[in-house]
C-alpha atoms as a PDB file:
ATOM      1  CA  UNK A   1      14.452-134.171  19.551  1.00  0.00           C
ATOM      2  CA  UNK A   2      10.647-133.862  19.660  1.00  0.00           C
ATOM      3  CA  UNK A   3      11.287-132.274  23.080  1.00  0.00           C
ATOM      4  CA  UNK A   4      13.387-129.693  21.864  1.00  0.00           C
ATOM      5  CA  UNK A   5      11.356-128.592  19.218  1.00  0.00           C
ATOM      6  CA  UNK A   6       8.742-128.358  21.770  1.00  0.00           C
ATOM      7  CA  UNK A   7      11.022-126.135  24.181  1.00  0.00           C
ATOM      8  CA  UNK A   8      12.068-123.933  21.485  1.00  0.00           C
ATOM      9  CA  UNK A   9       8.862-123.077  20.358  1.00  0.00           C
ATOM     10  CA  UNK A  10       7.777-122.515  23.548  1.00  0.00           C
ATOM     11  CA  UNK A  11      10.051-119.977  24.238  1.00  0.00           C
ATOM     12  CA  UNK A  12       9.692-118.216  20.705  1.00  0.00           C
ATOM     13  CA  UNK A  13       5.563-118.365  22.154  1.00  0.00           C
ATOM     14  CA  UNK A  14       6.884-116.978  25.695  1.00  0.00           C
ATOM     15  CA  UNK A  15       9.544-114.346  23.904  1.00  0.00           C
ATOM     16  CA  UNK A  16       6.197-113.321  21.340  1.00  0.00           C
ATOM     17  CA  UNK A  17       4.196-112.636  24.275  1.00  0.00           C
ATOM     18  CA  UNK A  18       6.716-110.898  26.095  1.00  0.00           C
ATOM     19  CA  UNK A  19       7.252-108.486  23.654  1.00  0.00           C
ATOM     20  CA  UNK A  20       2.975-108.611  22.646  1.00  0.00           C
ATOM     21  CA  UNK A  21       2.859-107.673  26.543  1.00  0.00           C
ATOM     22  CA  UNK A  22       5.145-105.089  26.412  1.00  0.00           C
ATOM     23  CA  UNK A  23       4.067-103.209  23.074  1.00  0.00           C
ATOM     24  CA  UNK A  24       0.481-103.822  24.727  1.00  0.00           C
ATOM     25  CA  UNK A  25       1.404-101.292  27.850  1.00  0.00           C
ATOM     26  CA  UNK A  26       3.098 -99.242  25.630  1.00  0.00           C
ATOM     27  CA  UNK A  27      -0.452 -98.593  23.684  1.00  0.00           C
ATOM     28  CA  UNK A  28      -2.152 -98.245  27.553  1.00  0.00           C
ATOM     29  CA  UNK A  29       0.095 -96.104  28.552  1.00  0.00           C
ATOM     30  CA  UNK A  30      -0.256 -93.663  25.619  1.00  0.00           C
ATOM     31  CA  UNK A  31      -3.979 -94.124  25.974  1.00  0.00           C
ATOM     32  CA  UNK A  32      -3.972 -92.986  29.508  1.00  0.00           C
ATOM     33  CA  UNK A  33      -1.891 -90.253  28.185  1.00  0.00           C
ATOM     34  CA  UNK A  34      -4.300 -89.069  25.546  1.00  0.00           C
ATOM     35  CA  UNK A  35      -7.333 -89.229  27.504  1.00  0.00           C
ATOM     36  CA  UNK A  36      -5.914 -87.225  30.354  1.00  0.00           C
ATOM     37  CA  UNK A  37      -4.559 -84.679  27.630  1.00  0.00           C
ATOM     38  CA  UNK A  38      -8.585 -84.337  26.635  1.00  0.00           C
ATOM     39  CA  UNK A  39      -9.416 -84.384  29.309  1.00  0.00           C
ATOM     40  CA  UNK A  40      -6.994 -81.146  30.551  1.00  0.00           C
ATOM     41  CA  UNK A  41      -8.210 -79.485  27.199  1.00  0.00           C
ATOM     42  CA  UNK A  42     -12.085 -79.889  27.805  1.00  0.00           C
ATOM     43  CA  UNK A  43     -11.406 -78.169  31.443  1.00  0.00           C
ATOM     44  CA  UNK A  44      -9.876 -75.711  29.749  1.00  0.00           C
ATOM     45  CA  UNK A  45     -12.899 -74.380  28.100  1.00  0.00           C
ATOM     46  CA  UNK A  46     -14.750 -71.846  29.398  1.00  0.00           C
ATOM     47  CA  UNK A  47     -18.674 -71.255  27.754  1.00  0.00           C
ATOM     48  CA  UNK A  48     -21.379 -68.855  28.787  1.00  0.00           C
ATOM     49  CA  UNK A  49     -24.453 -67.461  27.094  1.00  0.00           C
ATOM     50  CA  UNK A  50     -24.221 -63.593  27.269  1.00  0.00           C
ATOM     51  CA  UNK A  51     -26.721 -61.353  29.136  1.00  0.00           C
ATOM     52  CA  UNK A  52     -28.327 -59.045  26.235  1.00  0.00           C
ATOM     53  CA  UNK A  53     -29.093 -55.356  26.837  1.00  0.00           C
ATOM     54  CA  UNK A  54     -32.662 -55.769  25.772  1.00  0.00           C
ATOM     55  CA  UNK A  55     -33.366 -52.185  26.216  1.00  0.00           C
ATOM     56  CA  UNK A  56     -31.625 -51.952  22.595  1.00  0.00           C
ATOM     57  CA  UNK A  57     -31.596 -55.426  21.280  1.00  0.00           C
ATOM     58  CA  UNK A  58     -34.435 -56.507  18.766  1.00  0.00           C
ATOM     59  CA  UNK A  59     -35.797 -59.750  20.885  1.00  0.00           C
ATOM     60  CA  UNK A  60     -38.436 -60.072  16.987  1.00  0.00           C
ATOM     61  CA  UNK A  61     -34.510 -61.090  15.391  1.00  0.00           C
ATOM     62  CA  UNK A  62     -33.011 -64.096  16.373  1.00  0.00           C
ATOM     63  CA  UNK A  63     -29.603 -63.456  17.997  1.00  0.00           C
ATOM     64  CA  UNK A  64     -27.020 -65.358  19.106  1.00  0.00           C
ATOM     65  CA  UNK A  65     -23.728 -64.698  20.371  1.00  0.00           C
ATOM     66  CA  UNK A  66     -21.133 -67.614  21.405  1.00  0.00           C
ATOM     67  CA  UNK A  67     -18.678 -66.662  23.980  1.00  0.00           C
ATOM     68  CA  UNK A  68     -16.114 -69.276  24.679  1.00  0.00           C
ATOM     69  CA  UNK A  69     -12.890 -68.786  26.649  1.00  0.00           C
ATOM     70  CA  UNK A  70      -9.703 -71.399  26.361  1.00  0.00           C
ATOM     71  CA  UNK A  71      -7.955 -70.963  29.577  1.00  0.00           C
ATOM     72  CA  UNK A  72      -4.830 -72.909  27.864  1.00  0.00           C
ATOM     73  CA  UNK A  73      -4.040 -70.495  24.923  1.00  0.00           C
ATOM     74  CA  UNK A  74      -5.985 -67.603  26.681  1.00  0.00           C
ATOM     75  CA  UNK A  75      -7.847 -67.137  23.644  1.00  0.00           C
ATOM     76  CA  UNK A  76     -11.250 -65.245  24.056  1.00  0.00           C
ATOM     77  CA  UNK A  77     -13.759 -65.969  21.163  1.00  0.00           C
ATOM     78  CA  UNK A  78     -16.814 -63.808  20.891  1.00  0.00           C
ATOM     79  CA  UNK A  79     -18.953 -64.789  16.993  1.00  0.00           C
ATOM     80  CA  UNK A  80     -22.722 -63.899  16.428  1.00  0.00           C
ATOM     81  CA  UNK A  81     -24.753 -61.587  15.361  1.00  0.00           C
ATOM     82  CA  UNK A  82     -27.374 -58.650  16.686  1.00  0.00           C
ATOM     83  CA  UNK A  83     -30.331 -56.843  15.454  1.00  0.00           C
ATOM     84  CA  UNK A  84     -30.489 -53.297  17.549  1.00  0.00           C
ATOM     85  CA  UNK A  85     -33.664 -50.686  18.124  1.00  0.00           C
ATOM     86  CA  UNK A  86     -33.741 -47.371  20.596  1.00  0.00           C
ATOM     87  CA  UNK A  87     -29.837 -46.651  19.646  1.00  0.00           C
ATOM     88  CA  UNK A  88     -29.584 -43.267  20.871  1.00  0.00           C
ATOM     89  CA  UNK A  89     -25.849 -42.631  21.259  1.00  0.00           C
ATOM     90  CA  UNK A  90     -22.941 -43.970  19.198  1.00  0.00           C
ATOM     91  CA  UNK A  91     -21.803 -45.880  22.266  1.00  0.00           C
ATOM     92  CA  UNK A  92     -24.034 -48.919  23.338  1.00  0.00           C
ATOM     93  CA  UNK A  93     -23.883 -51.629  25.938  1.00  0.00           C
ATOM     94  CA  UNK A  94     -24.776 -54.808  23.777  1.00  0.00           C
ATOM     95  CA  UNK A  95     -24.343 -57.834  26.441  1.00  0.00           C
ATOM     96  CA  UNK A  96     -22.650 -58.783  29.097  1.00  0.00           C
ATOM     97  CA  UNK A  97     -20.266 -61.618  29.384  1.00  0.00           C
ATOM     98  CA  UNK A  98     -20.888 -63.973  32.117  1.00  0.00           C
ATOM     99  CA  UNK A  99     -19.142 -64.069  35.091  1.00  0.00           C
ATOM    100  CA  UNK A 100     -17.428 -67.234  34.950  1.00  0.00           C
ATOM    101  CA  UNK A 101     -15.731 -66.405  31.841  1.00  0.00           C
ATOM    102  CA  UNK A 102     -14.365 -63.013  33.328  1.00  0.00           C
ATOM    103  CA  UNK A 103     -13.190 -65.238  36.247  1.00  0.00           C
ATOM    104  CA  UNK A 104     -11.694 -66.928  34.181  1.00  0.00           C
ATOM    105  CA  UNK A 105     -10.264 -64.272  32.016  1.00  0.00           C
ATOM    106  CA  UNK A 106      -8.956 -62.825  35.636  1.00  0.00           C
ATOM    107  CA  UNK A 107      -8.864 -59.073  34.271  1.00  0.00           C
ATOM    108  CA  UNK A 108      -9.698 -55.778  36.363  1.00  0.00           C
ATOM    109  CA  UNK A 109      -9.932 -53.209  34.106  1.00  0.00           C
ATOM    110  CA  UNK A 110     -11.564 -52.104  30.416  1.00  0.00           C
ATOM    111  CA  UNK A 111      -9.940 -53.214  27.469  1.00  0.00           C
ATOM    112  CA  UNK A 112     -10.437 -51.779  24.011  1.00  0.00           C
ATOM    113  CA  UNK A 113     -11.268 -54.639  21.340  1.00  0.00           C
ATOM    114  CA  UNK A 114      -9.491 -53.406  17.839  1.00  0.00           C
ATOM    115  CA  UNK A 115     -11.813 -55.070  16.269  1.00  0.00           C
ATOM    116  CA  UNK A 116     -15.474 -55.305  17.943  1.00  0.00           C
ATOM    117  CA  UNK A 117     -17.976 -55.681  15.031  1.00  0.00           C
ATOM    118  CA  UNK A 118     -19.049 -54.863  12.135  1.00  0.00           C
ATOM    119  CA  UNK A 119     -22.167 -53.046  11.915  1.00  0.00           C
ATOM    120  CA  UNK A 120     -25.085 -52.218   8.904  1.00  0.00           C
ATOM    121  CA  UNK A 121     -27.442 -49.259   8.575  1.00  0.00           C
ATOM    122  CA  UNK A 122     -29.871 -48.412   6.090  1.00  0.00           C
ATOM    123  CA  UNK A 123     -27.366 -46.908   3.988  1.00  0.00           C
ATOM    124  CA  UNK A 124     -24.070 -48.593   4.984  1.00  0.00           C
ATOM    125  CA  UNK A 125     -21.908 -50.762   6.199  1.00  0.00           C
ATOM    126  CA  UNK A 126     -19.147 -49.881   8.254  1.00  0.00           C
ATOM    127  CA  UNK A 127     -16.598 -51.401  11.307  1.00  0.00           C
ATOM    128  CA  UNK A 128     -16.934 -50.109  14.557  1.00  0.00           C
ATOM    129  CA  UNK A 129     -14.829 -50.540  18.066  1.00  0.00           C
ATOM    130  CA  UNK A 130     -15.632 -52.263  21.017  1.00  0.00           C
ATOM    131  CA  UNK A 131     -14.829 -52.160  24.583  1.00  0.00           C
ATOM    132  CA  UNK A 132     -14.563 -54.632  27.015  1.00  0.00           C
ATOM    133  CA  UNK A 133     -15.572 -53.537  30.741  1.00  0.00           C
ATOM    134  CA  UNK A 134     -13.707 -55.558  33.676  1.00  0.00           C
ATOM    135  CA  UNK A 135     -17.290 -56.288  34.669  1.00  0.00           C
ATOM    136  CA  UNK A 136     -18.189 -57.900  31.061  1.00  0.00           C
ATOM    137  CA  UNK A 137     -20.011 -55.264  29.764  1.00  0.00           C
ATOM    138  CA  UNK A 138     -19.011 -55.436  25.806  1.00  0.00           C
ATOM    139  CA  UNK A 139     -20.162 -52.049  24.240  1.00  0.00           C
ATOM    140  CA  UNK A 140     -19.216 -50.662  20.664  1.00  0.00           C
ATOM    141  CA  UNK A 141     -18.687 -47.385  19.366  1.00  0.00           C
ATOM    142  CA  UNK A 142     -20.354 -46.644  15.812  1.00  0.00           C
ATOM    143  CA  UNK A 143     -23.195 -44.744  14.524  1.00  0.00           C
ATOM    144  CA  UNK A 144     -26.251 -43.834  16.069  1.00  0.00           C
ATOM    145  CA  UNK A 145     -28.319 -44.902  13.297  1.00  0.00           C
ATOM    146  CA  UNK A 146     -26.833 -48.652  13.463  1.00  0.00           C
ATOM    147  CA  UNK A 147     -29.470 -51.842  13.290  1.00  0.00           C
ATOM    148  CA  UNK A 148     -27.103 -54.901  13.288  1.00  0.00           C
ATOM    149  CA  UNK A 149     -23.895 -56.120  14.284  1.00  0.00           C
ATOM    150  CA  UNK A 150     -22.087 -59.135  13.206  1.00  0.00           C
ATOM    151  CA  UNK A 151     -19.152 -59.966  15.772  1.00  0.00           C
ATOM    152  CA  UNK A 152     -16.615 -62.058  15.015  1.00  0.00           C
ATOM    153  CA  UNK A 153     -13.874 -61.441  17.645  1.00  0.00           C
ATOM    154  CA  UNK A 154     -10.763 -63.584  18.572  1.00  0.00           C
ATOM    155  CA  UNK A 155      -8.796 -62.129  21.460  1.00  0.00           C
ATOM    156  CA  UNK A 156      -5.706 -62.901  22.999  1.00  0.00           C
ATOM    157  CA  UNK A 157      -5.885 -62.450  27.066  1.00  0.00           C
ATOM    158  CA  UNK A 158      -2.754 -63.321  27.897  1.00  0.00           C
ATOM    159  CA  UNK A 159      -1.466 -60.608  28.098  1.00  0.00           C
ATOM    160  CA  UNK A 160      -4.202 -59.004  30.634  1.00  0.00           C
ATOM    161  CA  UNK A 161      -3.630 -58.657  34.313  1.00  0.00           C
END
């Protein structure tokens, strides 16, 4: 009798760790799963530090524009902000986007931006276009008299050759 006590409780230990075993792959497996999925989504980010038009950008301010492209949702996000000088037209080249992002983005021709910035003068504040060259040039259109722009852009590329 002791014997059989002993067998069945072995084999409720060996049926336990069976199914311990089994739910334990289950958890690797999804694991594995979730690191390759963040690891897919952190390749899929595209960052770059734009190239300012200093022959119009006040280098005294402290700007700072983020560019960062997802290649997943083909989502372009450009935020920050610029202090401008020597604006002589209402058209002006503010940076350029690097080249791995518009790579990335895979697009050959200009795009106009709906919304580009929003820009302050002395005397107002108003919203202003932007374009988008195929080479990454990222211009606005607004008034000549303009002395900072505060960008906050996102942009859906999927769309874009």
């Amino acid at each position: 009798q002791t014997g059989e006590t002993a067998q069945r409780s072995a084999q409720t230990a060996q049926t336990t760790a069976e199914s311990a075993n089994t739910l334990a792959g289950k958890a690797m497996s999804k694991a594995n799963k979730n690191e390759g999925d963040i690891i897919s989504l952190k390749s899929s980010i595209v960052t770059g530090i734009p190239v300012y038009n200093y022959s119009i950008i006040d280098d005294s301010y402290s700007n700072k524009v983020y560019i960062t492209f997802d290649k997943t949702s083909r989502m372009l996000y450009i935020n920050g902000e610029i202090k401008v000088k020597n604006v002589q037209s209402s058209s002006a080249k503010l940076f350029t986007i690097p080249s791995n992002i518009i790579e990335a983005i895979g697009f050959t021709t200009t795009r106009t931006l709906i919304v580009g910035a929003f820009m302050t003068t002395a005397t107002r504040f108003g919203s202003v276009n932007g374009q988008l060259f195929a080479n990454g040039d990222y211009t606005v259109t607004g008034d000549a008299q303009a002395t900072y722009y505060s960008i906050s852009s996102a942009i859906y590329t999927g769309e874009w050759e």
